[in-house]
Protein backbone atom coordinates (compact mmCIF):
# COMPACT_ATOMS: atom_id res chain seq x y z
CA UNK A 1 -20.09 22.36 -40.58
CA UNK A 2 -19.87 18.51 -39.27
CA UNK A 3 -16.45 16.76 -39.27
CA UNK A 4 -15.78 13.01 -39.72
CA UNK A 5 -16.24 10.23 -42.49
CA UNK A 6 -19.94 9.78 -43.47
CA UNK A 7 -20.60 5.60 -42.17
CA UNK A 8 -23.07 3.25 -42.04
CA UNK A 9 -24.42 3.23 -38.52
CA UNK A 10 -22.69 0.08 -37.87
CA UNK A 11 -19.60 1.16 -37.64
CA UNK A 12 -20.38 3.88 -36.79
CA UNK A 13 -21.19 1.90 -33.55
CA UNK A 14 -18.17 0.17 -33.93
CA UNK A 15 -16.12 3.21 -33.68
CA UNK A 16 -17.44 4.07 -30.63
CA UNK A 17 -16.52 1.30 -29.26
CA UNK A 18 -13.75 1.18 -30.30
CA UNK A 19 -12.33 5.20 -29.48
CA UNK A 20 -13.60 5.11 -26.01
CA UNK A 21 -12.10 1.52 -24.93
CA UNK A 22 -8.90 3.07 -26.18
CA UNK A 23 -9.33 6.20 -24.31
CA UNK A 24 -10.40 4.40 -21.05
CA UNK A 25 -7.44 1.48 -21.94
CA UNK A 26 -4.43 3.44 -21.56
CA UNK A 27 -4.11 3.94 -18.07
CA UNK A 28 -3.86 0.57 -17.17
CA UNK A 29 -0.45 -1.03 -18.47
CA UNK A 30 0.77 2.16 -16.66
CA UNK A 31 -0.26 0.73 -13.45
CA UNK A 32 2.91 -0.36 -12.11
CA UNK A 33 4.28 2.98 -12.57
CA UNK A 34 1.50 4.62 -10.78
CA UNK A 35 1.98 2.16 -7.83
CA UNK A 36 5.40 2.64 -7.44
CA UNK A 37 5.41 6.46 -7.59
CA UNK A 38 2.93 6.68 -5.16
CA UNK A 39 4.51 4.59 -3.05
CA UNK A 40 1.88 2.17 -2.08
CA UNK A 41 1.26 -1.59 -1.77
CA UNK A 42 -1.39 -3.02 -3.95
CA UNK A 43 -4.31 -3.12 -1.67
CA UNK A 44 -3.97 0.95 -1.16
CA UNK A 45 -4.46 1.25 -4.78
CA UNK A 46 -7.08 -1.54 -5.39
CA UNK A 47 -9.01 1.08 -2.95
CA UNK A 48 -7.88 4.13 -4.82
CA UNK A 49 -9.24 2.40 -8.14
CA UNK A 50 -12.69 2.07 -7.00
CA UNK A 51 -13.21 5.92 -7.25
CA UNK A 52 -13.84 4.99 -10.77
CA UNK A 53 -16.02 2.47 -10.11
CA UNK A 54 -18.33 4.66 -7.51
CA UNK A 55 -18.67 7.28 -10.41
CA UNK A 56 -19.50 4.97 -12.70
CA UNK A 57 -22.31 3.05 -10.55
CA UNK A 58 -23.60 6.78 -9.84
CA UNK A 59 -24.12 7.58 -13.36
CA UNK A 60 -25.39 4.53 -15.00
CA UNK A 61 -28.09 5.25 -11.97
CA UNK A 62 -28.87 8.94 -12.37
CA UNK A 63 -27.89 9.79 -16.30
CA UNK A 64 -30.28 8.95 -18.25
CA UNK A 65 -32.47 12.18 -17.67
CA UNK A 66 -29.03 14.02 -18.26
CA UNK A 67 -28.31 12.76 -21.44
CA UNK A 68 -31.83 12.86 -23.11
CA UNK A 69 -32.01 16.19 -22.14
CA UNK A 70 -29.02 17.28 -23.41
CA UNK A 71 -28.82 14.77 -26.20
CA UNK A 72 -26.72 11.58 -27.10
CA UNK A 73 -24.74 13.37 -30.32
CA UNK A 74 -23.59 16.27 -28.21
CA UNK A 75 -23.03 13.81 -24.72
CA UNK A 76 -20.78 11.11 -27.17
CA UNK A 77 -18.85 14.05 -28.91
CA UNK A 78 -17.71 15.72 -25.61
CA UNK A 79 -17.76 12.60 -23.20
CA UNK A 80 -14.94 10.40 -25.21
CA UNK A 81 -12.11 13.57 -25.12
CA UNK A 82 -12.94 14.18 -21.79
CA UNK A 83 -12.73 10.89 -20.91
CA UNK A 84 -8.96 11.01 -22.26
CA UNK A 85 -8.54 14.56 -20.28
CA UNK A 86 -9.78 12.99 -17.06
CA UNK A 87 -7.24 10.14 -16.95
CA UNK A 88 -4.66 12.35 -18.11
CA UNK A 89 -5.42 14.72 -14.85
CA UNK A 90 -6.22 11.72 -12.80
CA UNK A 91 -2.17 10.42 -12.95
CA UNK A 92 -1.25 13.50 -11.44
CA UNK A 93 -2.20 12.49 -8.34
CA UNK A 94 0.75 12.26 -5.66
CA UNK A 95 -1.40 9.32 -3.68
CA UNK A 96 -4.27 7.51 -3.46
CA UNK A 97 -6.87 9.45 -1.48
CA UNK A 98 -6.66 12.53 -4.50
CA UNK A 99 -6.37 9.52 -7.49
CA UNK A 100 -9.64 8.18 -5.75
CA UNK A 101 -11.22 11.60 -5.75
CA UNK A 102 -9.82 12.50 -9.20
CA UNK A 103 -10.99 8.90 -10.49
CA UNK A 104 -14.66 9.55 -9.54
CA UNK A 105 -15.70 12.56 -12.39
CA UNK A 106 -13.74 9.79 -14.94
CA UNK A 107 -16.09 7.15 -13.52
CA UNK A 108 -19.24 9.39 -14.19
CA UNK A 109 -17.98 10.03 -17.71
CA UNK A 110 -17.61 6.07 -18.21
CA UNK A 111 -21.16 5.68 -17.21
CA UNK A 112 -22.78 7.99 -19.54
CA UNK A 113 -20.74 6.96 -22.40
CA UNK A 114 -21.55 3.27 -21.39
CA UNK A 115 -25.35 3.93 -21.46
CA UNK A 116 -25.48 5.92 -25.26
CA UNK A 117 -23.12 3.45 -26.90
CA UNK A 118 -25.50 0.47 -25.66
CA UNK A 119 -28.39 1.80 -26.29
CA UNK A 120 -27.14 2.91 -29.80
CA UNK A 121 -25.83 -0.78 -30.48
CA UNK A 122 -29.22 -1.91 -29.51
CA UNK A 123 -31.42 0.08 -31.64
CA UNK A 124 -29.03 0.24 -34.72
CA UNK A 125 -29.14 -3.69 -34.46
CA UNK A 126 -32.80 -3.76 -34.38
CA UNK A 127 -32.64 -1.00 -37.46
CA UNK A 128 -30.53 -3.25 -39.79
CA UNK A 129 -32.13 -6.65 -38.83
CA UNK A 130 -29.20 -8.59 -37.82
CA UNK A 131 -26.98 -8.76 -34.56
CA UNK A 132 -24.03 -6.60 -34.16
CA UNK A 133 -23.91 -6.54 -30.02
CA UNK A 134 -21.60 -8.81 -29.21
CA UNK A 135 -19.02 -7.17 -32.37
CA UNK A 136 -19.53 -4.13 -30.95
CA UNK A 137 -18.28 -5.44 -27.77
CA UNK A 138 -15.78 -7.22 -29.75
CA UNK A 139 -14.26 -3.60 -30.66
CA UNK A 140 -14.53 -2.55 -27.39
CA UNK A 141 -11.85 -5.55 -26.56
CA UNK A 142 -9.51 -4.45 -29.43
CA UNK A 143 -9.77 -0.82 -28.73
CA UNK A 144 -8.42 -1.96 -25.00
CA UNK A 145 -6.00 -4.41 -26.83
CA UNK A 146 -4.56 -1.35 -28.82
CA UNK A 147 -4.40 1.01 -25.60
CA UNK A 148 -2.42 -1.68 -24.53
CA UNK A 149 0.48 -2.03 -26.68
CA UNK A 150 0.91 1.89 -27.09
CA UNK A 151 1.03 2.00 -23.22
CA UNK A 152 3.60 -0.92 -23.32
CA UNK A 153 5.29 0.65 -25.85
CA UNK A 154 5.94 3.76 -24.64
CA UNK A 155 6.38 2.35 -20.73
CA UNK A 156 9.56 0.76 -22.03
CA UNK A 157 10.57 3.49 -24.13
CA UNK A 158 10.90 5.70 -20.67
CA UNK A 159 8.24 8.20 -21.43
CA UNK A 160 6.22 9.32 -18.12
CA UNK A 161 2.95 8.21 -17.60
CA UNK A 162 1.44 11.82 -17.63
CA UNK A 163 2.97 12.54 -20.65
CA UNK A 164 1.68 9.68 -22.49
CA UNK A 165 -2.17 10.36 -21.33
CA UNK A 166 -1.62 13.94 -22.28
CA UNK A 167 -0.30 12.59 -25.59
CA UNK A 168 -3.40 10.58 -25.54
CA UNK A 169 -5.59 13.55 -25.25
CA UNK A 170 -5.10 15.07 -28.88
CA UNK A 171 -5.39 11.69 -30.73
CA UNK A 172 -8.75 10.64 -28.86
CA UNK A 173 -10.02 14.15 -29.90
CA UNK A 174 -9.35 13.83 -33.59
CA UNK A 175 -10.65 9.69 -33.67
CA UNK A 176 -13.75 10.99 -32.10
CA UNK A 177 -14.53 13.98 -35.04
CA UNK A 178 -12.75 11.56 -37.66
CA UNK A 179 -15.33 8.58 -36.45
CA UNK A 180 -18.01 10.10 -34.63
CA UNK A 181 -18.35 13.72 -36.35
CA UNK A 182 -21.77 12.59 -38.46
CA UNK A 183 -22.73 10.84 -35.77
CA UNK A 184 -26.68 10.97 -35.32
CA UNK A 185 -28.38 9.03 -32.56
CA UNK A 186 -30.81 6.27 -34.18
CA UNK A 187 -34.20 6.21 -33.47
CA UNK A 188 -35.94 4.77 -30.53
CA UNK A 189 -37.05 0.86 -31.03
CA UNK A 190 -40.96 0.81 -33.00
CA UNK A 191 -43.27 -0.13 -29.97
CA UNK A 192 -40.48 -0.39 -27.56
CA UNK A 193 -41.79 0.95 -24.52
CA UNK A 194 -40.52 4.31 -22.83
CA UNK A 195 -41.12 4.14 -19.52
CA UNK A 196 -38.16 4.54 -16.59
CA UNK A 197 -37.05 1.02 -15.31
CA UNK A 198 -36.93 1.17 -11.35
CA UNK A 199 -33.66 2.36 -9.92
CA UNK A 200 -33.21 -0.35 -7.91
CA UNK A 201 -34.68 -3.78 -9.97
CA UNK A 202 -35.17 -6.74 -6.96
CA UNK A 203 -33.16 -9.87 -7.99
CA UNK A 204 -34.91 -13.09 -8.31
CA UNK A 205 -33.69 -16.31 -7.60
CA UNK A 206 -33.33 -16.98 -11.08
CA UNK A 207 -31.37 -13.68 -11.84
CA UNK A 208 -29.08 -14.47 -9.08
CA UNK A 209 -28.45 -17.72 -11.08
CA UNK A 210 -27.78 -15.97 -13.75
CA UNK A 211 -25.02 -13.63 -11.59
CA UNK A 212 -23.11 -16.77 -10.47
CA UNK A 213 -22.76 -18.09 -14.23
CA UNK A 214 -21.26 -14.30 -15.09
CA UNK A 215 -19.81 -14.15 -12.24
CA UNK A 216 -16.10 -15.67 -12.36
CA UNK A 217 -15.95 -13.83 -15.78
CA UNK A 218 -16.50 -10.26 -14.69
CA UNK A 219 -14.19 -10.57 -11.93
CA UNK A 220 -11.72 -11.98 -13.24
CA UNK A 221 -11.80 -9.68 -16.77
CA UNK A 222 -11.47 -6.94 -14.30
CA UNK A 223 -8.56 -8.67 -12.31
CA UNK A 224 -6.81 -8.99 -15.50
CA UNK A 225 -7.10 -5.63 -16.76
CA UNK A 226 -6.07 -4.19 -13.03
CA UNK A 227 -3.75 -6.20 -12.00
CA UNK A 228 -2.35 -8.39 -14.64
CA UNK A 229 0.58 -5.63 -15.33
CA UNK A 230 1.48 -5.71 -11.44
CA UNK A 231 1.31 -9.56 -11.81
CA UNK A 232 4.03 -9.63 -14.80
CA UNK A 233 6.17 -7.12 -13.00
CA UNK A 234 6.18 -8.55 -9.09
CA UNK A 235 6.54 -12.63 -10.33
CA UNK A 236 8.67 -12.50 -12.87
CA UNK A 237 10.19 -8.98 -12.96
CA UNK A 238 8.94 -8.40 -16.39
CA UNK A 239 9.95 -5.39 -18.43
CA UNK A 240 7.90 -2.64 -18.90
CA UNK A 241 6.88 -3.66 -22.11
CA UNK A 242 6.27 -7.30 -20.82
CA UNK A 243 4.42 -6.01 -17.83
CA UNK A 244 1.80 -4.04 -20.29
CA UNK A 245 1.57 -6.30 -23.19
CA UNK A 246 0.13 -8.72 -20.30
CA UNK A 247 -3.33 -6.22 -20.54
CA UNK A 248 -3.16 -6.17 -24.42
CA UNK A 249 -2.88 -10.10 -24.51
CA UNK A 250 -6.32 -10.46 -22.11
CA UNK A 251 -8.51 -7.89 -24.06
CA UNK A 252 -7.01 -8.91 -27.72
CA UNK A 253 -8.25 -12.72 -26.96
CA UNK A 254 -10.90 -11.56 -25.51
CA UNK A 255 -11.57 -9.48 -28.97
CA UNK A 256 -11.18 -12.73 -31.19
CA UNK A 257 -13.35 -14.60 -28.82
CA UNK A 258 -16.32 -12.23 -29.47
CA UNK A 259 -15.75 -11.88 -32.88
CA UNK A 260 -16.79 -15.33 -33.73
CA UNK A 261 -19.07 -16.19 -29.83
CA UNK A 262 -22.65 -15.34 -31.90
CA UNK A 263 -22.01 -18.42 -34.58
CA UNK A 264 -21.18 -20.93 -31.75
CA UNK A 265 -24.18 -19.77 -29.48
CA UNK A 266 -26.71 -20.24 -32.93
CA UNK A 267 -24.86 -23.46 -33.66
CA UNK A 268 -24.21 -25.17 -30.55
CA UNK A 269 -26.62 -23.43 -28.08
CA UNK A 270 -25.86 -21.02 -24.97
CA UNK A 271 -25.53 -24.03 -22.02
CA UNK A 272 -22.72 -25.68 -24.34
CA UNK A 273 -21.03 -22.63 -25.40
CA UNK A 274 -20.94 -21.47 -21.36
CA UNK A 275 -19.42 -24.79 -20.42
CA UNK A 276 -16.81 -24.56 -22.54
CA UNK A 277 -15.90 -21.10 -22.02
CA UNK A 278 -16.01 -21.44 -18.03
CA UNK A 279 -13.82 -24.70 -18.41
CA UNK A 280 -11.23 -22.40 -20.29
CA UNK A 281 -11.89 -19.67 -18.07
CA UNK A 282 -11.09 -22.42 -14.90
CA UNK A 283 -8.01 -23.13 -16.75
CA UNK A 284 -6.47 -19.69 -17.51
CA UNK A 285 -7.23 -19.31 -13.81
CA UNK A 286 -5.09 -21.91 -12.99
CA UNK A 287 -2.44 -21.06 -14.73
CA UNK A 288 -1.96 -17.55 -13.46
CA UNK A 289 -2.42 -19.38 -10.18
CA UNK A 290 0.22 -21.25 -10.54
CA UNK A 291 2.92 -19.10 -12.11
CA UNK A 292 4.86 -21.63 -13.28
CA UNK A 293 6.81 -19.68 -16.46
CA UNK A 294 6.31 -15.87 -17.69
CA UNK A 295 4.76 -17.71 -20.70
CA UNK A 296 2.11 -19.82 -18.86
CA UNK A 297 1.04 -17.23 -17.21
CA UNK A 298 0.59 -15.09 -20.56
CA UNK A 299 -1.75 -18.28 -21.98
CA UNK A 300 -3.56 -18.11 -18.44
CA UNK A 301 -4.22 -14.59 -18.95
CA UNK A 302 -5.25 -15.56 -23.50
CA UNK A 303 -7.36 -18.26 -21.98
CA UNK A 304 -9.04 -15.74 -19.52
CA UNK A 305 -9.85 -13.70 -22.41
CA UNK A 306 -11.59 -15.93 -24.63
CA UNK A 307 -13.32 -17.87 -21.07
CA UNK A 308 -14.92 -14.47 -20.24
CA UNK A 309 -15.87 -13.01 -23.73
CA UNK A 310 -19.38 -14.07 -23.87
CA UNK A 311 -20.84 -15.38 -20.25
CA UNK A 312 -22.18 -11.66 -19.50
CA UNK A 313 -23.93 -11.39 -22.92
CA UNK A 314 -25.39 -15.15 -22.70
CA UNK A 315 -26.50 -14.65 -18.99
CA UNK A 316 -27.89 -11.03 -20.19
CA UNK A 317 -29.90 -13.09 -23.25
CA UNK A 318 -30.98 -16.00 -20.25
CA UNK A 319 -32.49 -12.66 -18.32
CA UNK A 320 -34.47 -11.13 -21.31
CA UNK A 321 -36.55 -14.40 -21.85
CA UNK A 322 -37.57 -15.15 -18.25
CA UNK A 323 -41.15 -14.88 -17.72
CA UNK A 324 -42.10 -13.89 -14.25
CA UNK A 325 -41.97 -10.53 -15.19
CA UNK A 326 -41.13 -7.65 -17.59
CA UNK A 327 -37.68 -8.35 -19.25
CA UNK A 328 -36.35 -5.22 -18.66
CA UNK A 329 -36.86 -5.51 -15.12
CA UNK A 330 -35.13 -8.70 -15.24
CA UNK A 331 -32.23 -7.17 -17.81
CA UNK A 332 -31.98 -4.08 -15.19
CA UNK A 333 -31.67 -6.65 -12.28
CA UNK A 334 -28.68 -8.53 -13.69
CA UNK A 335 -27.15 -5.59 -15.14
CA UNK A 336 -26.98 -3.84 -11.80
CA UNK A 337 -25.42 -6.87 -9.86
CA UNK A 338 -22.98 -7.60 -12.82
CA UNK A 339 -21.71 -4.19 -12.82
CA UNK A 340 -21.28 -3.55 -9.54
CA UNK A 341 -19.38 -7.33 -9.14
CA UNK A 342 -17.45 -6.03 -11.91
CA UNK A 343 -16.59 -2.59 -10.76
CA UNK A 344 -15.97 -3.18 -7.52
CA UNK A 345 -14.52 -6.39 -7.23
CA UNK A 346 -11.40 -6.23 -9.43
CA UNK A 347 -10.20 -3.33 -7.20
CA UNK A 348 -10.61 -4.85 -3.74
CA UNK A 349 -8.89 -7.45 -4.78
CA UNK A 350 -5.76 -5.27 -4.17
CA UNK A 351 -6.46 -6.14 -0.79
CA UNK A 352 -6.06 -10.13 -1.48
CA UNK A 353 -2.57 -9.15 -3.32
CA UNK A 354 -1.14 -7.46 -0.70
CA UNK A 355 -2.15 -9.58 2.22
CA UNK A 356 -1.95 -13.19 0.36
CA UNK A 357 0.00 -12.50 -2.86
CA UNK A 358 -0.75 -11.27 -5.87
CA UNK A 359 -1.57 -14.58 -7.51
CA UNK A 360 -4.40 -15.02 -5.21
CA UNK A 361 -5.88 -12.40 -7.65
CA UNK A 362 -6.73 -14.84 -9.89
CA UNK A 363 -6.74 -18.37 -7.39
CA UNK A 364 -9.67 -16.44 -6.00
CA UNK A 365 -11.67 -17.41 -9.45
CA UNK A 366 -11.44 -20.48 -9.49
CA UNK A 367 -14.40 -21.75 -6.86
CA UNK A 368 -16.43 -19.17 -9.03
CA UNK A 369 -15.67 -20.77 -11.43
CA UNK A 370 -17.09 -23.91 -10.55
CA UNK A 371 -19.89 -21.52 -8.88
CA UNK A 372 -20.94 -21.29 -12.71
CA UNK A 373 -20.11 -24.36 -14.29
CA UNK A 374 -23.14 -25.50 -11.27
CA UNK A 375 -25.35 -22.78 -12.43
CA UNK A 376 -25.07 -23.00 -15.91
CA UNK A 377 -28.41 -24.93 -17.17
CA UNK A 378 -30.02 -21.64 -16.42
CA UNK A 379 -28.82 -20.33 -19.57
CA UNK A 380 -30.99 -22.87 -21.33
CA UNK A 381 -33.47 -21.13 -23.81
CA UNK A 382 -37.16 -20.39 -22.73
CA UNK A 383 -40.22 -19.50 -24.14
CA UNK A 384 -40.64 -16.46 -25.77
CA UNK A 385 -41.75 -13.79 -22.97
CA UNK A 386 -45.49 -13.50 -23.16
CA UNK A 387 -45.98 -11.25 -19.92
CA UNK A 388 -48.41 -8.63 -20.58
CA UNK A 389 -48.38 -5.82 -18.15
CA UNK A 390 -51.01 -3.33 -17.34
């Protein structure tokens, strides 16, 4: 017997999206209070958080085998609980060595989650003729948003941090049957081909173009999911509530952005589009940068949503129709450098907080920023890819 409303695979996909963003979300607005139970400045747990990131980069390296053997329906249905389970476990910790060790087995549950709910967009998208990647990410944002105000919610209503993950536990369980229980893998692209992409795809000069137009986004999305609670709280001594809805308010404009980013990209072209969303991106930077008010810096951190909605899926687009070589090379080439800038960076820079302040979090954007707005004619459309290979 299956649980779970019977969907179109759309949202279907949606829900997915949507469940585990708000199962990985909830930890975060509860930064501060990890930090300051544990005692430790900012950089300590910038370095704690990449235990998360290392699992992560592991298993979007080594899964795939894993999950086709076992099988995506039976991977999704246990993977998004345990995802819940693992945080809940992982705020236990007493410091940051053991929340870096207990961070890593969350990190490898990210990764194989990451890779079916992709993959799943992609082929269900190619199933029903029409493009629903950059919605489904959209979900992703407002599942985060969501995680966001519960966790800001319940910081200021006292309630422990362990307490509220465990709470967590139970209600990502019962989304997951409710959304996911008919849930039945779609079938593989017609003519797409099957074979393994390397493990390690060899950027090109072009692909590293394509990084430095992604670039300032991904690390500064990550900043402000990491560190844009800590911000709130050490500049302007922000409530608990105020401290956490400073996550919600990055990944709900971040949600509206993506909603709509597919109509401006057919209407006004990807090289337009990234100008203006870097440009808004440079000035949400500034903003946090400068701290002038509480509510600047929440507009910094709206206009850091919206500026890094779509770069990563327009640069990911720009990689696909290069022709020097198999686009899923290319894709697998920009993929790995994106995710491991995105990752990685956001943690270490804990270490810029603690040594230069923690609005140097976000100052540190803005020559990326300008890093892209140079780079960004490489997003200009190209011939359809006519590589044949043997």
């Amino acid at each position: 017997m299956r649980f779970g409303l019977a969907l179109p695979p759309q949202i279907k996909v949606f829900g997915a999206f949507f469940v585990y963003s708000f199962a990985m979300g909830s930890m975060f607005p509860r930064l501060p209070d990890i930090q300051e139970a544990m005692g430790v400045g900012e950089g300590q747990l910038g370095l704690a958080l990449i235990g998360s990131a290392v699992g992560t980069l592991i298993s979007l390296t080594f899964a795939g085998r894993f999950i086709e053997a076992v099988g995506y329906r039976r991977v999704l249905l246990a993977a998004i609980p345990l995802l819940s389970a693992l945080y809940a476990l992982a705020v236990w910790a007493p410091g940051p060595l053991v929340f870096f060790l207990l961070l890593v087995p969350v990190g490898l549950t990210i990764g194989c989650i990451e890779v079916i709910i992709n993959i799943e967009a992609d082929r269900v998208e190619h199933a029903i003729g029409r493009r629903i990647m950059s919605r489904a990410h959209a979900f992703w944002s407002l599942g985060f948003f969501t995680a966001g105000m519960v966790g800001s919610f319940l910081a200021q209503a006292g309630l422990s941090t362990q307490l509220h993950l465990m709470i967590m536990i139970p209600v990502i369980l019962v989304a997951t049957l409710v959304v996911l229980g008919q849930f039945q893998p779609a079938a593989h692209r017609a003519g797409s081909s099957t074979d393994e992409t390397p493990r390690f795809a060899r950027p090109t000069p072009a692909i590293m173009a394509l990084v430095a137009v992604c670039l300032s986004a991904l690390l500064m999305e990550g900043a402000g999911i990491d560190w844009s609670a800590i911000y709130m709280r050490d500049l302007f001594a922000a409530a608990p509530f105020w401290a956490g809805f400073a996550v919600a308010v990055v990944a709900g404009s971040q949600a509206v952005a993506r909603f709509f980013a597919d109509g401006f990209v057919d209407r006004f072209g990807p090289v337009l589009v990234a100008r203006v969303l870097l440009s808004v991106l440079g000035l949400g930077v500034l903003l946090t940068f400068l701290s002038l008010s509480a509510w600047s810096a929440y507009l910094g951190f709206a206009m850091i949503g919206i500026g890094s909605s779509a770069l990563f899926p327009l640069a990911m687009s720009a990689a696909a129709q290069q022709t020097d070589r198999p686009a899923a090379i290319n894709v697998a080439a920009l993929a790995q450098f994106s995710f491991t800038a995105f990752l990685l960076g956001p943690p270490l820079l804990g270490m810029v907080a603690e040594h230069f302040g923690i609005q140097w979090t976000f100052g540190i954007g803005l020559p990326l920023v300008l890093l892209g707005l140079v780079s960004v004619q490489v997003l200009a459309p190209r011939p359809v890819n006519k590589l044949v290979t043997p």
